[in-house]
Every structure is written in structure tokens, then in C-alpha cells.
Protein backbone atom coordinates (compact mmCIF):
# COMPACT_ATOMS: atom_id res chain seq x y z
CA UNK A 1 1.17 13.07 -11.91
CA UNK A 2 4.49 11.31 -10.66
CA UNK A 3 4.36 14.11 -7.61
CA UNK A 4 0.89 13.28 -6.56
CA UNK A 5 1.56 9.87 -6.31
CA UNK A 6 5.01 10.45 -4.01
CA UNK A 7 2.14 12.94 -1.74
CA UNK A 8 -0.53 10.41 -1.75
CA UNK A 9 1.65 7.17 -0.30
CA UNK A 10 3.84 8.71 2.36
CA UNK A 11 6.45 5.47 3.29
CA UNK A 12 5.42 1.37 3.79
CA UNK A 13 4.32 0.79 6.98
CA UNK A 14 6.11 -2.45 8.48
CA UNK A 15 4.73 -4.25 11.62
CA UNK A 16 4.89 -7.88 12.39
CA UNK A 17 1.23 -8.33 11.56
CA UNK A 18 1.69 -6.53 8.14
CA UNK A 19 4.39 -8.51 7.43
CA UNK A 20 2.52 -11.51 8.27
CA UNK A 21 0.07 -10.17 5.87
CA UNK A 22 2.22 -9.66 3.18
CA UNK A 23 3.17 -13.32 3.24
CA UNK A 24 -0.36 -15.30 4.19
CA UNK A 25 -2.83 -12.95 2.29
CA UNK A 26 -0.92 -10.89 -0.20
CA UNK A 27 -1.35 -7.48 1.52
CA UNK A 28 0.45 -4.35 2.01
CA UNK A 29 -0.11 -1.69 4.19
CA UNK A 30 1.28 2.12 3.65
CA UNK A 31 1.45 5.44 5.62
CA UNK A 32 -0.85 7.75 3.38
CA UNK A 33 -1.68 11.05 3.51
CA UNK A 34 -4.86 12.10 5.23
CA UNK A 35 -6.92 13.64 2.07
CA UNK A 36 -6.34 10.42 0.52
CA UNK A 37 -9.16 8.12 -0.48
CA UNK A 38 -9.47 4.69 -1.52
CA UNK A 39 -9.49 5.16 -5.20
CA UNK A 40 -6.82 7.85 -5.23
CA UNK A 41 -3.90 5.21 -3.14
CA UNK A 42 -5.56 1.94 -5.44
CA UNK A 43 -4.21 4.29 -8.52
CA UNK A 44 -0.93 5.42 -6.95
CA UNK A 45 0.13 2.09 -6.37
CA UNK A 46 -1.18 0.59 -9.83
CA UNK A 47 0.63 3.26 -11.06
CA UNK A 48 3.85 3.66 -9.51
CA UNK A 49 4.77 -0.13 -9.02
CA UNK A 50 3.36 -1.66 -12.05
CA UNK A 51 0.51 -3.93 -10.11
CA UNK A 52 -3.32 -4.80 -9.79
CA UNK A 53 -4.88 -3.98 -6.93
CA UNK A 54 -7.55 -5.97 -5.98
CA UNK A 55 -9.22 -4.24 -2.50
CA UNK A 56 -8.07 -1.35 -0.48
CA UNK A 57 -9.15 -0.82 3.16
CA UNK A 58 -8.20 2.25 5.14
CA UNK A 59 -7.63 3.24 8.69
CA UNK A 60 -7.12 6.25 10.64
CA UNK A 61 -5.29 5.83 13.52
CA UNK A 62 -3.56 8.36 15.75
CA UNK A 63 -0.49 8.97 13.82
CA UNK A 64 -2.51 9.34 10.56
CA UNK A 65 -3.89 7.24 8.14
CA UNK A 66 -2.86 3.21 6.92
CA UNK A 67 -4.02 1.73 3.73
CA UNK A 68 -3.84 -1.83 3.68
CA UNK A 69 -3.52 -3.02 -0.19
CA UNK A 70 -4.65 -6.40 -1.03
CA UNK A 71 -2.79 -7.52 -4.52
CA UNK A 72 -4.75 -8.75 -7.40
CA UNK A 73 -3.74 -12.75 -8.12
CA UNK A 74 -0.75 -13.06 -10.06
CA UNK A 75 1.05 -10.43 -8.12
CA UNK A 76 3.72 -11.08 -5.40
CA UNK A 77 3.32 -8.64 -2.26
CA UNK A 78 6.84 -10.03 -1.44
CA UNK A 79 8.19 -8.14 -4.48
CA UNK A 80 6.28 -5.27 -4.30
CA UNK A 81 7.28 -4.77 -0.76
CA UNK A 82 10.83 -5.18 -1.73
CA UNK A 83 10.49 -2.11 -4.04
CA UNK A 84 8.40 0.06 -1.74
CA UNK A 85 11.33 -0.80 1.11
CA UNK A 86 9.76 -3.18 3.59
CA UNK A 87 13.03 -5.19 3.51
């Protein structure tokens, strides 16, 4: 189970609006791999870093697909994004 969560979330993905995110509205937003759906990254990352996730919103762009995570109350996107190496 630990290795399908490493294939499912690829890397954080950091722009200025993401981390503007993470600080006003308690989102995250990863690099995840293209087979991936909405239930299968709100389980990785519940998993892996120990969190509620409270809505999950996906993208494909060109250079594949972005999940933006929105944490559950009670849950710091600051910290989480400190583990997952935004910073």
C-alpha cells in the first residue's frame, strides 16, 4: 500500500497562487499521476500525512494532472506542506 501511495502523488506542486492558497484557504495542490482519481489522491494523502481531507478538485493540464487538496478544519496546510516539501 505504502508504494501506491508514493505512485499516486508524484511531488507538491508550488506556484505563487498555490502558495497563496495554502495560507488564505487551507489548500494544497500536488503533481499526480494521470490514472489517479479523486478518491484514490483524498486516501493517499489521509494516509501518508496523517490528515482529513475535506474536498479534492483535479485538473489536467499539459504537463499532467494537479490535485488541489482542501484540508479538513483543524488541520494546518502550512504543516502539511512543510512535510510534503513546499518549503
Amino acid at each position: 500500500m505504502t508504494q501506491l501511495r508514493h505512485r499516486i502523488l508524484l511531488h507538491a506542486y508550488v506556484t505563487e497562487k498555490s502558495m497563496d492558497e495554502m495560507e488564505r484557504m487551507n489548500k494544497l495542490e500536488f503533481m499526480v499521476d494521470r490514472r489517479a482519481n479523486r478518491a484514490e489522491v483524498k486516501r493517499a494523502i489521509e494516509d501518508l500525512y496523517q490528515c482529513k481531507v475535506a474536498k479534492v478538485n483535479i485538473k489536467i493540464v499539459r504537463s499532467g494532472k494537479i490535485a488541489t487538496v482542501r484540508l479538513a478544519e483543524g488541520f494546518s496546510a502550512e504543516d502539511i506542506g512543510g512535510r510534503a516539501g513546499v518549503f
